[in-house]
PDB file of N, CA and C in Angstrom:
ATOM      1  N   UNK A   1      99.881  13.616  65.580  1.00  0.00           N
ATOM      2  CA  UNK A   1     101.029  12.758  65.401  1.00  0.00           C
ATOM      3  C   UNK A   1     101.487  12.158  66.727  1.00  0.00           C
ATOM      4  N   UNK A   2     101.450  12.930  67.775  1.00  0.00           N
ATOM      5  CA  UNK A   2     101.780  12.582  69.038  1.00  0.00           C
ATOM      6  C   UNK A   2     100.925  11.529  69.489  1.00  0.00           C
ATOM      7  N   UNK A   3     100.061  11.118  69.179  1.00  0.00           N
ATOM      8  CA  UNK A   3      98.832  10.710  69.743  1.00  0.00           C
ATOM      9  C   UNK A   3      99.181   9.253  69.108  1.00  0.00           C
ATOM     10  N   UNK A   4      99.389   8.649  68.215  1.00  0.00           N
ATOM     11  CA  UNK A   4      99.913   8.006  66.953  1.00  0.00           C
ATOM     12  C   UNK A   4     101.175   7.658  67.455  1.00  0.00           C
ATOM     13  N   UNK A   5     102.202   8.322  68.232  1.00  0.00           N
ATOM     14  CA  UNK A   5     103.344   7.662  68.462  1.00  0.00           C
ATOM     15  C   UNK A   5     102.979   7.225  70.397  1.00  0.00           C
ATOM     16  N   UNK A   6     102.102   7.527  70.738  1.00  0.00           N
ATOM     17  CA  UNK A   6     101.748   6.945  72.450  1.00  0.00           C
ATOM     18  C   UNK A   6     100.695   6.081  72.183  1.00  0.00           C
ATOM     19  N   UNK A   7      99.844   5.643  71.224  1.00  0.00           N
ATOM     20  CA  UNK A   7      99.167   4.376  70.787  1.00  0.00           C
ATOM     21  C   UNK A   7      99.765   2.770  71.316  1.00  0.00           C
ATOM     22  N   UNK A   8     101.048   2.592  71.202  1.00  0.00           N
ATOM     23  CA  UNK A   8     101.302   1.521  71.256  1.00  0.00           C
ATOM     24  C   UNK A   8     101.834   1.426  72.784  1.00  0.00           C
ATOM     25  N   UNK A   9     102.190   2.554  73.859  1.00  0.00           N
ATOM     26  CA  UNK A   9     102.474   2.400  74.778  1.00  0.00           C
ATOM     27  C   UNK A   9     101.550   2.092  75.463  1.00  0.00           C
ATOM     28  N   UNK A  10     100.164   2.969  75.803  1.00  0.00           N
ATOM     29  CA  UNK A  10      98.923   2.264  76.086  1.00  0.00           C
ATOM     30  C   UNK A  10      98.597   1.362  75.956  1.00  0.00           C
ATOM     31  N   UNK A  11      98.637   0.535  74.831  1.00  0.00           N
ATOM     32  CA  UNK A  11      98.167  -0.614  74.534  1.00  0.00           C
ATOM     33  C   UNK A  11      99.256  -1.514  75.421  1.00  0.00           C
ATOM     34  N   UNK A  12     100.378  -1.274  75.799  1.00  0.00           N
ATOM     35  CA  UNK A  12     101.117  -2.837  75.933  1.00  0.00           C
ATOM     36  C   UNK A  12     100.989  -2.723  77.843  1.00  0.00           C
ATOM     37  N   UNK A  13     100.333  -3.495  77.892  1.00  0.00           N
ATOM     38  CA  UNK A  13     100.376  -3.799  79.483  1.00  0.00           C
ATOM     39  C   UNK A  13     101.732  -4.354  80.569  1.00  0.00           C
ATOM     40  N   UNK A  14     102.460  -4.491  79.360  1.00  0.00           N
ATOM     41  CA  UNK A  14     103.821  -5.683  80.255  1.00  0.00           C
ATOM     42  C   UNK A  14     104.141  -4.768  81.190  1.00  0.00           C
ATOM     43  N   UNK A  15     104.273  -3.865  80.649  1.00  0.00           N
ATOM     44  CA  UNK A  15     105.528  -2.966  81.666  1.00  0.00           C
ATOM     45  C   UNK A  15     104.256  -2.377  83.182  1.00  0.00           C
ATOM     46  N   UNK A  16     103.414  -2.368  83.126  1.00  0.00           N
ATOM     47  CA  UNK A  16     102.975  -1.889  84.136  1.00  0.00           C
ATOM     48  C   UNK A  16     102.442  -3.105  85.121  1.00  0.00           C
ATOM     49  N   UNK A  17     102.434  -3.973  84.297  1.00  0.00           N
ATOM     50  CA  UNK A  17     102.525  -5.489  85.340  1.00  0.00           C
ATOM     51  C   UNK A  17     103.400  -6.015  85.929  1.00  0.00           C
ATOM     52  N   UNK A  18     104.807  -5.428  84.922  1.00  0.00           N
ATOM     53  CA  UNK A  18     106.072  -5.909  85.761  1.00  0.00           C
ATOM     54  C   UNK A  18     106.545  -5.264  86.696  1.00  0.00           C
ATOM     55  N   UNK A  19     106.017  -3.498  86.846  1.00  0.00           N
ATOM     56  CA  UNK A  19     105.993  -2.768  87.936  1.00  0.00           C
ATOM     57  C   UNK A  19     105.060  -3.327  89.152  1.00  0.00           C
ATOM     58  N   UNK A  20     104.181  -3.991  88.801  1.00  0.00           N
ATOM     59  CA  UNK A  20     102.825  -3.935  89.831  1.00  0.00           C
ATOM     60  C   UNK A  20     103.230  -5.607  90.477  1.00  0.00           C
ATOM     61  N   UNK A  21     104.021  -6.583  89.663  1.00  0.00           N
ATOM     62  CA  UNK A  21     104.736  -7.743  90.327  1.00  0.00           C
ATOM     63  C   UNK A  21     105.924  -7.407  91.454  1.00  0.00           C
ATOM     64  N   UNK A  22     106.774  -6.867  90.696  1.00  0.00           N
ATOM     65  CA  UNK A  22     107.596  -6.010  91.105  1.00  0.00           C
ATOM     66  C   UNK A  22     107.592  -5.253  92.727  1.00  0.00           C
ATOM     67  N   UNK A  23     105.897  -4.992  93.078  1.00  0.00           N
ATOM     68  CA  UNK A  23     105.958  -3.887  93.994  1.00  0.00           C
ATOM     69  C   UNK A  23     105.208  -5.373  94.967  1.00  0.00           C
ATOM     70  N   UNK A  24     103.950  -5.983  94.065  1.00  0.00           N
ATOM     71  CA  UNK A  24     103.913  -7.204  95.093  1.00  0.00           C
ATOM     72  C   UNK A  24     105.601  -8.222  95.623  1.00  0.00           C
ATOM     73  N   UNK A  25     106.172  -8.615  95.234  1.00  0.00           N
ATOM     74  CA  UNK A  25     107.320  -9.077  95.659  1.00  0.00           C
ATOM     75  C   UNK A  25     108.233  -8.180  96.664  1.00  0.00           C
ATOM     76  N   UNK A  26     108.406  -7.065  96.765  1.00  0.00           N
ATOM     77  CA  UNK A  26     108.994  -5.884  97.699  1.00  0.00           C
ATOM     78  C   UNK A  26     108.307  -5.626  98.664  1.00  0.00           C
ATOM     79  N   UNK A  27     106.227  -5.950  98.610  1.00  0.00           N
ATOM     80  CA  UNK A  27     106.140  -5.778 100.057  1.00  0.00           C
ATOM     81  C   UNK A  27     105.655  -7.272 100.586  1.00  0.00           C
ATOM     82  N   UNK A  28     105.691  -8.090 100.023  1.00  0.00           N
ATOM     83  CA  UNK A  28     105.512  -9.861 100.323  1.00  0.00           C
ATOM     84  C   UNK A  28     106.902  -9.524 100.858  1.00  0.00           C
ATOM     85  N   UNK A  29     108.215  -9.833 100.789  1.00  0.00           N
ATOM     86  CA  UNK A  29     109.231  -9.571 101.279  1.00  0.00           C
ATOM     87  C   UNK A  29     109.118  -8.502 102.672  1.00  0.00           C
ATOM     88  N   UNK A  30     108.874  -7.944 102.384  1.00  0.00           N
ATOM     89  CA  UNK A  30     108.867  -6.693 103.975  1.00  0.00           C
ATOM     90  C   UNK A  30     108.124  -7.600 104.978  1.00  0.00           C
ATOM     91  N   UNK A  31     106.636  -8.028 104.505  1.00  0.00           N
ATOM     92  CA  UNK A  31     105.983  -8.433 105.695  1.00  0.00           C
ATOM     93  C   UNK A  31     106.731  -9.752 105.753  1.00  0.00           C
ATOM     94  N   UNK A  32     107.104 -10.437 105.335  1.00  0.00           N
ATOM     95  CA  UNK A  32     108.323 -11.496 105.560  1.00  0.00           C
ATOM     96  C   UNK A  32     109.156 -11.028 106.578  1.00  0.00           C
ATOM     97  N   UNK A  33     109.637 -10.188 106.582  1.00  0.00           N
ATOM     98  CA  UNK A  33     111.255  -9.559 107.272  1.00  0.00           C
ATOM     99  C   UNK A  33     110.428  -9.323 108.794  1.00  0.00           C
ATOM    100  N   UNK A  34     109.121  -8.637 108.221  1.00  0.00           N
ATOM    101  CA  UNK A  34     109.019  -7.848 109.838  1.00  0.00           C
ATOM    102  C   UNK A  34     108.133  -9.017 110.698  1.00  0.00           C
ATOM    103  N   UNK A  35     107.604 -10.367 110.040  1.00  0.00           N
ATOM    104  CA  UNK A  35     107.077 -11.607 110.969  1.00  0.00           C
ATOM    105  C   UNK A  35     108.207 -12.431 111.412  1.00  0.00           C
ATOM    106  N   UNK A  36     109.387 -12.215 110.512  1.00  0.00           N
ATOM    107  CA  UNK A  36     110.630 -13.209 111.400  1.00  0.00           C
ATOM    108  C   UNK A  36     111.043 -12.155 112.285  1.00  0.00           C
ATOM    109  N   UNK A  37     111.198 -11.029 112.208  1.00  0.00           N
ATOM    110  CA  UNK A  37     111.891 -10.238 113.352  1.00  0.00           C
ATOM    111  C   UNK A  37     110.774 -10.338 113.960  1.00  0.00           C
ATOM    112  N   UNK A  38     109.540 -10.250 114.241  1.00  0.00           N
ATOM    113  CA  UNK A  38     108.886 -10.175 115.067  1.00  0.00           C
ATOM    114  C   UNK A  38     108.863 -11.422 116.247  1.00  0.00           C
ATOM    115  N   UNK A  39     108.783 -12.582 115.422  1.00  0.00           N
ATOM    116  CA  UNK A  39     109.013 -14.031 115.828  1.00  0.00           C
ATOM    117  C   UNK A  39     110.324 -14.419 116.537  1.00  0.00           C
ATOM    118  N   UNK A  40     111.205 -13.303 116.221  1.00  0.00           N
ATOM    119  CA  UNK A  40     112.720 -13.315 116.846  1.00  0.00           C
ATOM    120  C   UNK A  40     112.911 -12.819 118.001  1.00  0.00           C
ATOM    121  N   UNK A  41     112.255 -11.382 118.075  1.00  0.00           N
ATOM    122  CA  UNK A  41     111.940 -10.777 119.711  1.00  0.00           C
ATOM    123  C   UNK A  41     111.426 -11.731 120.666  1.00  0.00           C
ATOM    124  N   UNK A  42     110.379 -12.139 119.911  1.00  0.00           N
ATOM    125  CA  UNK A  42     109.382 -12.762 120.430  1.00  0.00           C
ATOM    126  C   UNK A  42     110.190 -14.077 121.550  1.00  0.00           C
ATOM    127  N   UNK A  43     110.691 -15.019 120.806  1.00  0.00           N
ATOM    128  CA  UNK A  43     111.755 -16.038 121.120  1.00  0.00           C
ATOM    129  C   UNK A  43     112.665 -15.687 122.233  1.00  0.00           C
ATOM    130  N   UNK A  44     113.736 -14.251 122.093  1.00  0.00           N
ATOM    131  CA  UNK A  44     114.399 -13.646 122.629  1.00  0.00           C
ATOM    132  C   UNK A  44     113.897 -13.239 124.238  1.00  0.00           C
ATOM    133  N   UNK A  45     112.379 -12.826 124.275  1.00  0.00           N
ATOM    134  CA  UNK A  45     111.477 -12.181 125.224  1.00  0.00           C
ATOM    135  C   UNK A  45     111.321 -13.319 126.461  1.00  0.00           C
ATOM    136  N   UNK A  46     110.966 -14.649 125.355  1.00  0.00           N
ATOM    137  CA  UNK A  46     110.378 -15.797 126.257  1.00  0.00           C
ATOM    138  C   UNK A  46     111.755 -16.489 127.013  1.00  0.00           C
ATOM    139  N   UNK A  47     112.770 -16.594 126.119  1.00  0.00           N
ATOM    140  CA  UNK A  47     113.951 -16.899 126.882  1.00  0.00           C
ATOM    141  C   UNK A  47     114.729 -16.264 127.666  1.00  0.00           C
ATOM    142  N   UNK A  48     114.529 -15.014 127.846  1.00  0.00           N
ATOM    143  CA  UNK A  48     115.155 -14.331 128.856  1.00  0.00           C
ATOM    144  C   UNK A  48     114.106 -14.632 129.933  1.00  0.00           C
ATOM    145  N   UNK A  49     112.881 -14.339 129.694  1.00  0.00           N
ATOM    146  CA  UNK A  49     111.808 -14.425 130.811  1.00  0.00           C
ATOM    147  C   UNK A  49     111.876 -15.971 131.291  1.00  0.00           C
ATOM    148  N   UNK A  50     112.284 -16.883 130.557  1.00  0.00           N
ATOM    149  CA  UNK A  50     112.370 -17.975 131.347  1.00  0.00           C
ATOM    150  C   UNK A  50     113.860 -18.230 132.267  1.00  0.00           C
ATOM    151  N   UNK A  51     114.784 -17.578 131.981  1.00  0.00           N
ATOM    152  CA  UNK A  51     116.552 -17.526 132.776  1.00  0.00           C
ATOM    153  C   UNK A  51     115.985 -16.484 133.826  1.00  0.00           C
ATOM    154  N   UNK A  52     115.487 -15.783 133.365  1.00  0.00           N
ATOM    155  CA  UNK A  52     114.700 -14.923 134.931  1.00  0.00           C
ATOM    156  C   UNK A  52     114.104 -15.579 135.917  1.00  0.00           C
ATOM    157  N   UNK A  53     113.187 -16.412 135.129  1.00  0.00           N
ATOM    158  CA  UNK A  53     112.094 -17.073 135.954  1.00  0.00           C
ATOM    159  C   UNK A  53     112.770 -18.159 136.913  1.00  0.00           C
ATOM    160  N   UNK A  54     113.509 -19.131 136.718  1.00  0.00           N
ATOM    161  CA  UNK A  54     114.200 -20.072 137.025  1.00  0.00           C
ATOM    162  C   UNK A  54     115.467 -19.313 137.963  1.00  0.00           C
ATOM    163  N   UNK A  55     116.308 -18.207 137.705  1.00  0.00           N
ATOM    164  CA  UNK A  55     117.088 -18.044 138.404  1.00  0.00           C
ATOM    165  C   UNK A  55     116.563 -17.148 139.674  1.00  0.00           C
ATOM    166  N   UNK A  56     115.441 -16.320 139.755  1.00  0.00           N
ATOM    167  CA  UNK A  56     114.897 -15.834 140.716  1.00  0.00           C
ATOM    168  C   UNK A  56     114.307 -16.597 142.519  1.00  0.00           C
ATOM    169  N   UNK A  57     113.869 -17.673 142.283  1.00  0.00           N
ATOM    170  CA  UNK A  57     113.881 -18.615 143.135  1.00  0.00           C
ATOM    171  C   UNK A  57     114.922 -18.460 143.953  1.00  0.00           C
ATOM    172  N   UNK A  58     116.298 -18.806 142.988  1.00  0.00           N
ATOM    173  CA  UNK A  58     117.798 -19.412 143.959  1.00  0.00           C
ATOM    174  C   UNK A  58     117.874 -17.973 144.734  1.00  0.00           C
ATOM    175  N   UNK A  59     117.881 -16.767 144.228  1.00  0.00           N
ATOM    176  CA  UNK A  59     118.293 -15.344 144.968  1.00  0.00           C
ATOM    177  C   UNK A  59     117.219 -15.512 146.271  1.00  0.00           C
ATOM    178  N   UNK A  60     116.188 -16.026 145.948  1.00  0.00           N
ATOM    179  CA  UNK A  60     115.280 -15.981 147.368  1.00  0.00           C
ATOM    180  C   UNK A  60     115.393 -16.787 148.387  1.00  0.00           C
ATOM    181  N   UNK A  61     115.873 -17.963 148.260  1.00  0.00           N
ATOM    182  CA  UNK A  61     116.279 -18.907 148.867  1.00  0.00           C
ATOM    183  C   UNK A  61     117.656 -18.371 149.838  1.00  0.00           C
ATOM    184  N   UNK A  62     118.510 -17.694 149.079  1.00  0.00           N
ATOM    185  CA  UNK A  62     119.692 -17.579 149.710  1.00  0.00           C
ATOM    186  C   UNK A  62     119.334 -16.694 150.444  1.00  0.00           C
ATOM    187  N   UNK A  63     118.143 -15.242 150.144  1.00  0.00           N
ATOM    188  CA  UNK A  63     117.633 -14.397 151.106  1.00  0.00           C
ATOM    189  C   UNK A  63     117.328 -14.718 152.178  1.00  0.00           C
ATOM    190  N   UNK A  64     116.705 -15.582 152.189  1.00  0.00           N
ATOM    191  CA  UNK A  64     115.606 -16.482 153.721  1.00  0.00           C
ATOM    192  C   UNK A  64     116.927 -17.051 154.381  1.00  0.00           C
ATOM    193  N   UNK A  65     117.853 -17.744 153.647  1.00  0.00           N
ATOM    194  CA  UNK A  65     118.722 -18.654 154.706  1.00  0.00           C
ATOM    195  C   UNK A  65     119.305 -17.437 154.917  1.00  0.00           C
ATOM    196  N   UNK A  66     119.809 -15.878 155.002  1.00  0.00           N
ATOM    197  CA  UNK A  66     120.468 -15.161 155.478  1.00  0.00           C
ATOM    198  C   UNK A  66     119.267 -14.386 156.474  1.00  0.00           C
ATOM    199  N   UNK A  67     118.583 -14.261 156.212  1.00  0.00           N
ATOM    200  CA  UNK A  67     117.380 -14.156 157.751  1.00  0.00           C
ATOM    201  C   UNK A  67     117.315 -14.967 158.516  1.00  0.00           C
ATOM    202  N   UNK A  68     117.214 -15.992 158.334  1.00  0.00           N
ATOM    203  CA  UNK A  68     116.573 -17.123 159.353  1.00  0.00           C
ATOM    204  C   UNK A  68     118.270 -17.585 160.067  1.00  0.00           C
TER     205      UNK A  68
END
């Protein structure tokens, strides 16, 4: 009898497709999240390294004119 009432759950595929969509959309989303944060450091990294780059010069300049 048991066997007879889990017949029709086997058979219906929806529900384990809507789990298996379900789990594609949750990690399509993650690797989403973690390429913009990644792309965000990334941005963050180059613009500090460039306010570094540019302001390092002037500190050396003022070094030399206090030697010389």
């Amino acid at each position: 009898m048991s066997s007879l009432f889990l017949a029709p759950v086997r058979e219906n595929p929806w529900p384990t497709i809507a789990v298996a969509s379900l789990n594609l959309i949750v990690a399509v989303s993650l690797v989403g999240v973690s390429l913009l944060l990644g792309i965000t450091i990334s941005i963050v990294a180059w613009v500090h390294a460039l306010v570094d780059r540019k302001s390092a010069p002037v500190r050396n300049r003022v070094a030399r004119r206090r030697l010389a």
